[in-house]
C-alpha atoms as a PDB file:
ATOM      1  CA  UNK A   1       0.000   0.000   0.000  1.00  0.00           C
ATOM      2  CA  UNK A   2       1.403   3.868  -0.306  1.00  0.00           C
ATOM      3  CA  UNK A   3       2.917   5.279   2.797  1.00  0.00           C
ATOM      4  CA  UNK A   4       1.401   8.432   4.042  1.00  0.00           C
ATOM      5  CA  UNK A   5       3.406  11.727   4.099  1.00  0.00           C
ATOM      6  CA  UNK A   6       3.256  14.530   6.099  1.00  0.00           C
ATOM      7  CA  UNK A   7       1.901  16.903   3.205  1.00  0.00           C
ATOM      8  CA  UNK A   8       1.545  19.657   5.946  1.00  0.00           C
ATOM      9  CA  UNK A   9       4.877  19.819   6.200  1.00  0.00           C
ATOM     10  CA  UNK A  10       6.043  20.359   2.719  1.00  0.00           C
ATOM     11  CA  UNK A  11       6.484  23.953   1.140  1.00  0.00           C
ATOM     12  CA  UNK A  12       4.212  25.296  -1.644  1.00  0.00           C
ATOM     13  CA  UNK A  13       6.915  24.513  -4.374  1.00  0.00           C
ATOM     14  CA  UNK A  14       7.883  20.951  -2.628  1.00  0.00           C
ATOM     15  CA  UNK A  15       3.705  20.264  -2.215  1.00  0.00           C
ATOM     16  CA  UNK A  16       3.114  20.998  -6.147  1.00  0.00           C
ATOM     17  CA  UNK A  17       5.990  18.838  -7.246  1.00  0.00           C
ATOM     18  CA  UNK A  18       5.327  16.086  -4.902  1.00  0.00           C
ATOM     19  CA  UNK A  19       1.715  15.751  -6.474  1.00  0.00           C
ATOM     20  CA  UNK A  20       2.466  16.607  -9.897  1.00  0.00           C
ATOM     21  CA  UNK A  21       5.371  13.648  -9.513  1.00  0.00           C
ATOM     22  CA  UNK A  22       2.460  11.202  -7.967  1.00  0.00           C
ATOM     23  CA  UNK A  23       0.124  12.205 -10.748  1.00  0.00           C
ATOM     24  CA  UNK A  24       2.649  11.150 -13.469  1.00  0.00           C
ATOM     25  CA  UNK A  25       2.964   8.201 -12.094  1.00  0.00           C
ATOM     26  CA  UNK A  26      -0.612   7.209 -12.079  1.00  0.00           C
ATOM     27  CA  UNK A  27      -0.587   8.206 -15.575  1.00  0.00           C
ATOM     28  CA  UNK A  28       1.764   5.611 -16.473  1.00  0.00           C
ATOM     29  CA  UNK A  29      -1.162   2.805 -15.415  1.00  0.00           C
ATOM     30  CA  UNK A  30      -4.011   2.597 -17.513  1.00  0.00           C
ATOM     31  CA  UNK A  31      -5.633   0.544 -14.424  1.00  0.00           C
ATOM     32  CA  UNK A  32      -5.873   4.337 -12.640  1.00  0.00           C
ATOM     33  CA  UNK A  33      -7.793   5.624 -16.001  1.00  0.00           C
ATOM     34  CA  UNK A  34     -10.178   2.520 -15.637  1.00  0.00           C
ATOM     35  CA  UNK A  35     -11.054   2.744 -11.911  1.00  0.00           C
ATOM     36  CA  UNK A  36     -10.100   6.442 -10.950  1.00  0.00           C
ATOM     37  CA  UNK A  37     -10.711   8.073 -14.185  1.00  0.00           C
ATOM     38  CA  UNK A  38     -12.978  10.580 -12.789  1.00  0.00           C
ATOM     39  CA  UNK A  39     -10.790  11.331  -9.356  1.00  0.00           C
ATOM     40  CA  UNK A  40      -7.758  11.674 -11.693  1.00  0.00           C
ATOM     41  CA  UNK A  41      -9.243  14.310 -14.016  1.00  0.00           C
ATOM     42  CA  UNK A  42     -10.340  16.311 -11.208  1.00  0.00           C
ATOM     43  CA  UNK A  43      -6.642  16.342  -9.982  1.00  0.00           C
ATOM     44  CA  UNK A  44      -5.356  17.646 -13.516  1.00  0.00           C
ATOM     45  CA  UNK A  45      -7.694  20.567 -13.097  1.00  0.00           C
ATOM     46  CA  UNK A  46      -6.641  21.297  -9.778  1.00  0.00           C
ATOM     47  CA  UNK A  47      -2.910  21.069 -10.912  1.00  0.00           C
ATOM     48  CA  UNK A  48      -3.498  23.369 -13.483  1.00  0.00           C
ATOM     49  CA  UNK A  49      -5.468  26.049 -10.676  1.00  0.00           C
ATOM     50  CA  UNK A  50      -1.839  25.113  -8.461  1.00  0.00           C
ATOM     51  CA  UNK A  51       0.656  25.915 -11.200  1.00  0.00           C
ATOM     52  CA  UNK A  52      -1.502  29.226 -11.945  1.00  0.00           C
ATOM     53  CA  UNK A  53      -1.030  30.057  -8.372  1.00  0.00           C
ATOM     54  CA  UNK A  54       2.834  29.031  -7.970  1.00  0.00           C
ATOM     55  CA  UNK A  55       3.461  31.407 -10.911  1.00  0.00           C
ATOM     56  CA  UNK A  56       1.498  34.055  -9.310  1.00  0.00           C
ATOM     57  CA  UNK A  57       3.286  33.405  -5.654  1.00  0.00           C
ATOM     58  CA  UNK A  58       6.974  33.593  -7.983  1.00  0.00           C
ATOM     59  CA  UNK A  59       5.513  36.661  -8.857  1.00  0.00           C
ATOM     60  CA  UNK A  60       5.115  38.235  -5.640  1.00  0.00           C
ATOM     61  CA  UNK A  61       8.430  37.144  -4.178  1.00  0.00           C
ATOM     62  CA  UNK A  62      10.322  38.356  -6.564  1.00  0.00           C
ATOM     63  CA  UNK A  63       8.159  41.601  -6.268  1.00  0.00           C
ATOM     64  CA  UNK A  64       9.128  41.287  -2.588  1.00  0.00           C
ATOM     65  CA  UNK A  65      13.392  40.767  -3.345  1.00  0.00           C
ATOM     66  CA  UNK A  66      13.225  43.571  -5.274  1.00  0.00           C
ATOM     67  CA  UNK A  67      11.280  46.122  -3.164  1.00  0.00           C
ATOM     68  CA  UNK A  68      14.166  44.322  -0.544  1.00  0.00           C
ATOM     69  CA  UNK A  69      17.103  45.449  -2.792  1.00  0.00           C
ATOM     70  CA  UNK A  70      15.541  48.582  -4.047  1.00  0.00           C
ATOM     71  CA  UNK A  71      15.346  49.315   0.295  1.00  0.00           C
ATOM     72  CA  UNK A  72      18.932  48.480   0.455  1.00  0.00           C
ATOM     73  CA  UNK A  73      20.433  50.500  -2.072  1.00  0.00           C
ATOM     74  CA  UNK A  74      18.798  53.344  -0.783  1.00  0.00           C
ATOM     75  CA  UNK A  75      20.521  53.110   2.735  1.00  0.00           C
ATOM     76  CA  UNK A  76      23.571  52.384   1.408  1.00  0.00           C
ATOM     77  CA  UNK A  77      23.493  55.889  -0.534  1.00  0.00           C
ATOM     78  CA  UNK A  78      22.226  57.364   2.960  1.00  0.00           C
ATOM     79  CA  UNK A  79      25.319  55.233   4.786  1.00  0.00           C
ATOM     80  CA  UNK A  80      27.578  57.259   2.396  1.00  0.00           C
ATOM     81  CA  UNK A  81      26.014  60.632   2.710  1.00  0.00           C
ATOM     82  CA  UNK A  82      25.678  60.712   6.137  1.00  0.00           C
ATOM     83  CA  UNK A  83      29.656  59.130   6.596  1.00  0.00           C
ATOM     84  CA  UNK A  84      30.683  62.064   4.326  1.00  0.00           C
ATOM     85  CA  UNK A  85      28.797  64.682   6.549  1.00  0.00           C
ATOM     86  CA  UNK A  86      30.194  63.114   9.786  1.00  0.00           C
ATOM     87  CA  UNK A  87      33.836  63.903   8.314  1.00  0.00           C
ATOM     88  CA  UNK A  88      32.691  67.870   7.311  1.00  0.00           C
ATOM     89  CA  UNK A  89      31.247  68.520  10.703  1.00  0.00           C
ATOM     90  CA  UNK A  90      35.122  68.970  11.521  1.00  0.00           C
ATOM     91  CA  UNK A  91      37.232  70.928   9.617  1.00  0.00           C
ATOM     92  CA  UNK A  92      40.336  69.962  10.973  1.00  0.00           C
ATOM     93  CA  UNK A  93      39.515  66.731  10.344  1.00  0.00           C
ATOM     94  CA  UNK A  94      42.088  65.893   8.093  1.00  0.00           C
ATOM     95  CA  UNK A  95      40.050  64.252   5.658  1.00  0.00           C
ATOM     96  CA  UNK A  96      37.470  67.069   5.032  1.00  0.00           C
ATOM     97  CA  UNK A  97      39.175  68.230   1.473  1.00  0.00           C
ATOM     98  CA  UNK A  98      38.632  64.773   0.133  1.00  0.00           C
ATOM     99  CA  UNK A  99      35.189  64.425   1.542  1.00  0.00           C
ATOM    100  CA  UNK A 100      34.281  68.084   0.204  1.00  0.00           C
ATOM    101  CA  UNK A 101      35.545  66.922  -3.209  1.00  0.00           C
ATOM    102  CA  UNK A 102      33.254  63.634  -2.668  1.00  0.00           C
ATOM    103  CA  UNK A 103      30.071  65.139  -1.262  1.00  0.00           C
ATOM    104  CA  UNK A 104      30.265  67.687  -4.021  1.00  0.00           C
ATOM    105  CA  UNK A 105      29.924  64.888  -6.642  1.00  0.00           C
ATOM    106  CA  UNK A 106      27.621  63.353  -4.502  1.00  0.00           C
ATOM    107  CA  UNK A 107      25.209  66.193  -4.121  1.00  0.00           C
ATOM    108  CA  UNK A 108      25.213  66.937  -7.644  1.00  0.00           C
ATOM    109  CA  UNK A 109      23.641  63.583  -8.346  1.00  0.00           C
ATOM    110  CA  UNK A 110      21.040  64.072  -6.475  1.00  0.00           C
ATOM    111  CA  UNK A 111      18.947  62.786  -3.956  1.00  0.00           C
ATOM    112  CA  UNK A 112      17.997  58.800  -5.386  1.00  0.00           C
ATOM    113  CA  UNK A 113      15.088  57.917  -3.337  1.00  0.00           C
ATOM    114  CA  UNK A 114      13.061  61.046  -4.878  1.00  0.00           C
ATOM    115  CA  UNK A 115      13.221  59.226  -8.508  1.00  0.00           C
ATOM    116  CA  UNK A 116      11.026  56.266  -9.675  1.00  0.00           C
ATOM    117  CA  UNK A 117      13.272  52.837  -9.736  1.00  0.00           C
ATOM    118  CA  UNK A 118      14.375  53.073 -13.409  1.00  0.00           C
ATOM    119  CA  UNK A 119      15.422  56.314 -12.988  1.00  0.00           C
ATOM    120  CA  UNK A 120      17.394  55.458  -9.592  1.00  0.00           C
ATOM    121  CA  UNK A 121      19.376  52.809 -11.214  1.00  0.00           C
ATOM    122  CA  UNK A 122      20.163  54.954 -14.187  1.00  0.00           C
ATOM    123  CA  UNK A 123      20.990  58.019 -11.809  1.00  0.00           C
ATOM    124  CA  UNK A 124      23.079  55.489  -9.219  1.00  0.00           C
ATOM    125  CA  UNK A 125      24.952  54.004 -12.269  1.00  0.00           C
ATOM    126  CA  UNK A 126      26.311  57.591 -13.215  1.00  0.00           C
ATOM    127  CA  UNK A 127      26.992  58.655  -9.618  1.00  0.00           C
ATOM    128  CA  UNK A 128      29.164  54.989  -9.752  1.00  0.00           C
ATOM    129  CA  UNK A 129      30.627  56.116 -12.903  1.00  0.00           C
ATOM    130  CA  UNK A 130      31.569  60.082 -11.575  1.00  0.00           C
ATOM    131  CA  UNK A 131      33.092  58.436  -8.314  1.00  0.00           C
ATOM    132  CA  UNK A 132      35.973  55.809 -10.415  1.00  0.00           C
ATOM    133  CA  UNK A 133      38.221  58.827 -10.617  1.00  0.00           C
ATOM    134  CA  UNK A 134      37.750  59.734  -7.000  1.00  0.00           C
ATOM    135  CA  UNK A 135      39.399  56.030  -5.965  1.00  0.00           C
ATOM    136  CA  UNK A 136      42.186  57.822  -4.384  1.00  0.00           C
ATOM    137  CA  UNK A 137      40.169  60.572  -1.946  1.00  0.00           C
ATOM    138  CA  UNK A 138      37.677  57.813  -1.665  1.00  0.00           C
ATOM    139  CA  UNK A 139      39.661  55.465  -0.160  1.00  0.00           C
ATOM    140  CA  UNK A 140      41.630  57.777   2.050  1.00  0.00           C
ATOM    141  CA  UNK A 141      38.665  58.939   4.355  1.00  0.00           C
ATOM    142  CA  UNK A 142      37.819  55.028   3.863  1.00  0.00           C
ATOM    143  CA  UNK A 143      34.218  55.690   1.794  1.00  0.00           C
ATOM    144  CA  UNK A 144      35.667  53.296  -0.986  1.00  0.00           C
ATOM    145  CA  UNK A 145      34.310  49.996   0.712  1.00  0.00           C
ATOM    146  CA  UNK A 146      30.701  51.812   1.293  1.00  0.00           C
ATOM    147  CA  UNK A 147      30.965  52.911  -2.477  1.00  0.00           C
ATOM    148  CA  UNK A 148      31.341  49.237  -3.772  1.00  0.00           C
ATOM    149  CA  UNK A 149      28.806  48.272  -1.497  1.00  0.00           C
ATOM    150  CA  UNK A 150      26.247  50.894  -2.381  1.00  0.00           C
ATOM    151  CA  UNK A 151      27.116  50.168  -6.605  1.00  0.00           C
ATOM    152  CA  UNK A 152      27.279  46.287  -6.464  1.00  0.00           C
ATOM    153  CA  UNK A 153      23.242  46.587  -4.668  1.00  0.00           C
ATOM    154  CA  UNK A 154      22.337  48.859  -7.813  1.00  0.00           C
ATOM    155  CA  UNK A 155      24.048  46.325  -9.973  1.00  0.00           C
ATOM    156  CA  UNK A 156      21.903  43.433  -8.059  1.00  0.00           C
ATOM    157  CA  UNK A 157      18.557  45.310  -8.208  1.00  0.00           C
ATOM    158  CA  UNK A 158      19.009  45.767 -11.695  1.00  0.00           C
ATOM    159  CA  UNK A 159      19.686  42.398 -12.308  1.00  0.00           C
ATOM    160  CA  UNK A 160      16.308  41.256 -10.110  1.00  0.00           C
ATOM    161  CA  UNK A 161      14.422  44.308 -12.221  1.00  0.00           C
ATOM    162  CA  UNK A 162      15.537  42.656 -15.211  1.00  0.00           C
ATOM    163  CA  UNK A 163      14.393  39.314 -14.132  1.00  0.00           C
ATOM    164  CA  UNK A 164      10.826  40.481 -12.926  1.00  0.00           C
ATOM    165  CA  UNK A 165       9.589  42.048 -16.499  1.00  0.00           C
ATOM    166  CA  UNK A 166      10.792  38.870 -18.007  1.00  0.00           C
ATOM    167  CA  UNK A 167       8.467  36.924 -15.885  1.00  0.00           C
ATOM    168  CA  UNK A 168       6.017  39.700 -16.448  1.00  0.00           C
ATOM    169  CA  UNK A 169       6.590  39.077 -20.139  1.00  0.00           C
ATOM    170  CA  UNK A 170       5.637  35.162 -20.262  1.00  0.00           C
ATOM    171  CA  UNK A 171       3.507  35.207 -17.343  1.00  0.00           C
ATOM    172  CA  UNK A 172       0.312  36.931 -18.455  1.00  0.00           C
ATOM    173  CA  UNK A 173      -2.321  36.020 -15.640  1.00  0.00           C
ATOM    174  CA  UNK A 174      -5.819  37.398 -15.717  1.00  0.00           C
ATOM    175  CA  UNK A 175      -6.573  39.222 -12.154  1.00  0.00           C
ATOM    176  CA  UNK A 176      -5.732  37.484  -8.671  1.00  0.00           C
ATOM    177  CA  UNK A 177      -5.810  33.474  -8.692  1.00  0.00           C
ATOM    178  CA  UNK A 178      -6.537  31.387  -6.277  1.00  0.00           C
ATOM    179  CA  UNK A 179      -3.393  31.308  -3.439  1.00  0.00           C
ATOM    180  CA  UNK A 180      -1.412  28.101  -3.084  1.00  0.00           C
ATOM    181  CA  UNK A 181      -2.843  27.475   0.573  1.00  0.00           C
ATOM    182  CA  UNK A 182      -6.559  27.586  -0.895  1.00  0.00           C
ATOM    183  CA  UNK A 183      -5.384  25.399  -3.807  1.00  0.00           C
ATOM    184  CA  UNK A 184      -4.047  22.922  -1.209  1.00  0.00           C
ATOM    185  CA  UNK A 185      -7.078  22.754   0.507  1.00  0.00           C
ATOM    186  CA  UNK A 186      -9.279  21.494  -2.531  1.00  0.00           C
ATOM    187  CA  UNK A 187      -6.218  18.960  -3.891  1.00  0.00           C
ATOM    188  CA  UNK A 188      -5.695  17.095  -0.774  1.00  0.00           C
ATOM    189  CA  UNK A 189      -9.374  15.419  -0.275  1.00  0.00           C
ATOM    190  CA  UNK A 190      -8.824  14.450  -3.855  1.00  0.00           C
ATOM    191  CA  UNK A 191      -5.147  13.136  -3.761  1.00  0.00           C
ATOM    192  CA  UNK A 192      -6.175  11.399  -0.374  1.00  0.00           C
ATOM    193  CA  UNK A 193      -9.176   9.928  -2.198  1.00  0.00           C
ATOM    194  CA  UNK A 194      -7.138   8.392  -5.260  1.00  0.00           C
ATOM    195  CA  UNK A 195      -4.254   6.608  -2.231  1.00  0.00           C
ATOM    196  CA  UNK A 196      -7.541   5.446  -0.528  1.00  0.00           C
ATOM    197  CA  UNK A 197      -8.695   3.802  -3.273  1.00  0.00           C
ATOM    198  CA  UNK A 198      -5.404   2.628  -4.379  1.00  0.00           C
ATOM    199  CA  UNK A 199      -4.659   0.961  -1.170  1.00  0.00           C
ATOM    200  CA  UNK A 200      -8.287  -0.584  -1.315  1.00  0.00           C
ATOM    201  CA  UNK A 201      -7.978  -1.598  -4.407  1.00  0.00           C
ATOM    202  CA  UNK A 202      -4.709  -3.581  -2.985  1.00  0.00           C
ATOM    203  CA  UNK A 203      -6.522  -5.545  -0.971  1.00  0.00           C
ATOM    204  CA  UNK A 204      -8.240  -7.336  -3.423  1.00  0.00           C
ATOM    205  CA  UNK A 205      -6.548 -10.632  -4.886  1.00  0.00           C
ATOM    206  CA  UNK A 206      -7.451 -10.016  -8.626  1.00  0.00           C
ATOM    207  CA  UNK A 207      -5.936  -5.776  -8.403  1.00  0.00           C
ATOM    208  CA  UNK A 208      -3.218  -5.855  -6.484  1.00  0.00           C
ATOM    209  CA  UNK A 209      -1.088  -7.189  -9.074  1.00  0.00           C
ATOM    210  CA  UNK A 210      -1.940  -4.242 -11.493  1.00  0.00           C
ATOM    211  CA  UNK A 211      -1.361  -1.985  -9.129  1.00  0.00           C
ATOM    212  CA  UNK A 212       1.834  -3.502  -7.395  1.00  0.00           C
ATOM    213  CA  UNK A 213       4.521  -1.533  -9.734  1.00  0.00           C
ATOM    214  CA  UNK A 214       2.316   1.296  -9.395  1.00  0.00           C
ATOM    215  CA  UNK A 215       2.465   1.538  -5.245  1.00  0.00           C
ATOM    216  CA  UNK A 216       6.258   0.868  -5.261  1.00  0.00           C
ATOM    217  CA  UNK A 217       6.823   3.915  -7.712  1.00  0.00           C
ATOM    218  CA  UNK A 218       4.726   6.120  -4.939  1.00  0.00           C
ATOM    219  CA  UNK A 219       6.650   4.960  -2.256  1.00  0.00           C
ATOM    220  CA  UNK A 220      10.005   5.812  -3.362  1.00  0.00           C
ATOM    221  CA  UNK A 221       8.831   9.174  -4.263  1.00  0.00           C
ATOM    222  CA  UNK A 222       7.089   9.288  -0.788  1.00  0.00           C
ATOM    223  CA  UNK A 223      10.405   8.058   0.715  1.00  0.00           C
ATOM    224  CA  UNK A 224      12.345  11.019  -0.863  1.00  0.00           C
ATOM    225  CA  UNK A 225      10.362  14.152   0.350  1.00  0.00           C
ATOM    226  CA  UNK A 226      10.065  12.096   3.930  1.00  0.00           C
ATOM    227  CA  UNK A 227      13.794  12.435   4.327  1.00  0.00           C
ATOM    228  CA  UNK A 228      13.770  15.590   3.099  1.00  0.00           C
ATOM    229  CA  UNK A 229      11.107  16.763   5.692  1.00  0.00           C
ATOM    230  CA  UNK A 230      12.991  15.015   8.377  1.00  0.00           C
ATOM    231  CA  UNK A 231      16.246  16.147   7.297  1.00  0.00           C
ATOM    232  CA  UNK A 232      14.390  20.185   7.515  1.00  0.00           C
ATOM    233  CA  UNK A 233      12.880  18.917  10.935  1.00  0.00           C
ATOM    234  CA  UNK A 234      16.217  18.174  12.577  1.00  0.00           C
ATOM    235  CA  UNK A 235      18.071  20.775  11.185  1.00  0.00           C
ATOM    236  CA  UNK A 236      15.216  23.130  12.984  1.00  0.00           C
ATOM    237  CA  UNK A 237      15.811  21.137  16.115  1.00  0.00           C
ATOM    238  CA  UNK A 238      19.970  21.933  16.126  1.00  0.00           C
ATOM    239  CA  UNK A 239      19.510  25.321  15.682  1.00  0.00           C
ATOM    240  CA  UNK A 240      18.101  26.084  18.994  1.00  0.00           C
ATOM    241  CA  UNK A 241      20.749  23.803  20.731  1.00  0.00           C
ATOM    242  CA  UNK A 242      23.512  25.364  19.121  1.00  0.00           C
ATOM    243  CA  UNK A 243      22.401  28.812  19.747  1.00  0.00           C
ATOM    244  CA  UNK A 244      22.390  27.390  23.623  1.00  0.00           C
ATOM    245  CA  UNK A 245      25.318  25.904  23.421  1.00  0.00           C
ATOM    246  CA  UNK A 246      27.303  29.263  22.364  1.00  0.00           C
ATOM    247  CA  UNK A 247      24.972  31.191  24.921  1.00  0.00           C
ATOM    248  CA  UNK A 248      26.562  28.886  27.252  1.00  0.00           C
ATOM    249  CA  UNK A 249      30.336  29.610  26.080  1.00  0.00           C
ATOM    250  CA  UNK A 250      29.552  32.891  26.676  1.00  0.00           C
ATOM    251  CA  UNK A 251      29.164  33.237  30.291  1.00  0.00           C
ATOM    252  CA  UNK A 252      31.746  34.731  32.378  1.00  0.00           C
ATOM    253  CA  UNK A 253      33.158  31.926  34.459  1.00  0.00           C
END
């Protein structure tokens, strides 16, 4: 008979592969056409309603990573602002003529976070370009590490930009689908209803040989995400007794 998994357990991306794997298999038996033809059609449909739903979920994380980097550039240009008006508070610090010469580039560019995204990243890529020849002043009042910082986030939420319109571009989805969770909740009963009947069917003499290669293939699948899901459960368990553990090495004696 197929072993039961701990669905509940498995991420939205691990839960759609796991059933789309399990649904190719019973495609490879005509015996599930004959005696779950109905049951399996539903589950298409409701793989279909899932994979609408995983592209729409892609969509919002990757909306969510860039509104992330977009965040990070901007106080990364802030970090090197304020660092450069820190050193001109004092002018006998000796690094205010190389922070004046800085800040004045600076300050010409502009301020980023007034500009739509686009126009950041263009504006942030020609403040980059403006501050190569500075390498020298830059790195003597030690800005040059907050520079590289501040261009290589432009750089990566250009890059994560770039990759969102292309999924806009061949991911054309009419209004809101369903969410993955609701999707979930409609596939289960059915997948749990196609292993019921599988394992019934089992039981009797004159099916369980059609259905014997059929219930091995599940069970190595099922086997697979199982130690996955245990591997993620202990994992979660060592964390907490690690973090203990140095708590522990930290006390004064």
């Amino acid at each position: 008979m197929i072993q039961r998994i701990q669905m509940p357990a498995m991420r939205h991306a691990e839960y759609f592969q796991y059933i789309s794997s399990a649904h190719d298999i019973f495609g490879k038996y005509d015996v599930v056409r004959v005696d779950l033809g109905c049951l399996s059609d539903e589950l298409v449909g409701l793989l279909k309603t899932a994979e609408t739903a995983m592209v729409f979920e892609k969509r919002n994380d990757k909306v969510r990573e860039k509104n992330e980097a977009d965040r990070y550039r901007d106080r990364l240009h802030s970090k090197l602002f304020n660092y450069l008006k820190m050193i001109l508070y004092d002018e006998r610090d000796p690094r205010f003529d190389d922070a004046q010469t800085v800040m004045r580039v600076v300050k010409e560019a502009g301020n980023p976070t007034r500009l739509s995204e686009n126009a950041q990243s263009a504006m942030m890529t020609a403040l980059g370009n403006r501050l190569e020849p500075l390498r020298q002043p830059l790195a003597a009042i030690g800005a040059q590490p907050i520079v590289d910082d501040m261009m290589a986030a432009n750089r990566q939420f250009i890059a994560i930009e770039t990759e969102y319109r292309e999924m806009l571009a061949a991911q054309k989805l009419d209004g809101a689908p369903q969410s993955m969770s609701a999707v979930r909740k409609e596939i289960d009963p059915v997948f749990r209803a196609i292993v019921n009947a599988i394992n019934g069917y089992c039981g009797i003499p004159s099916k369980k040989d059609a259905y014997r290669e059929l219930v091995a293939e599940m069970n190595v699948l099922t086997a697979r995400y199982e130690t996955m899901l245990a591997a993620r459960k202990r994992e979660r368990k060592e964390k907490p007794a690690a973090t203990t553990a140095c708590a522990e090495c930290s006390q004064p004696m």
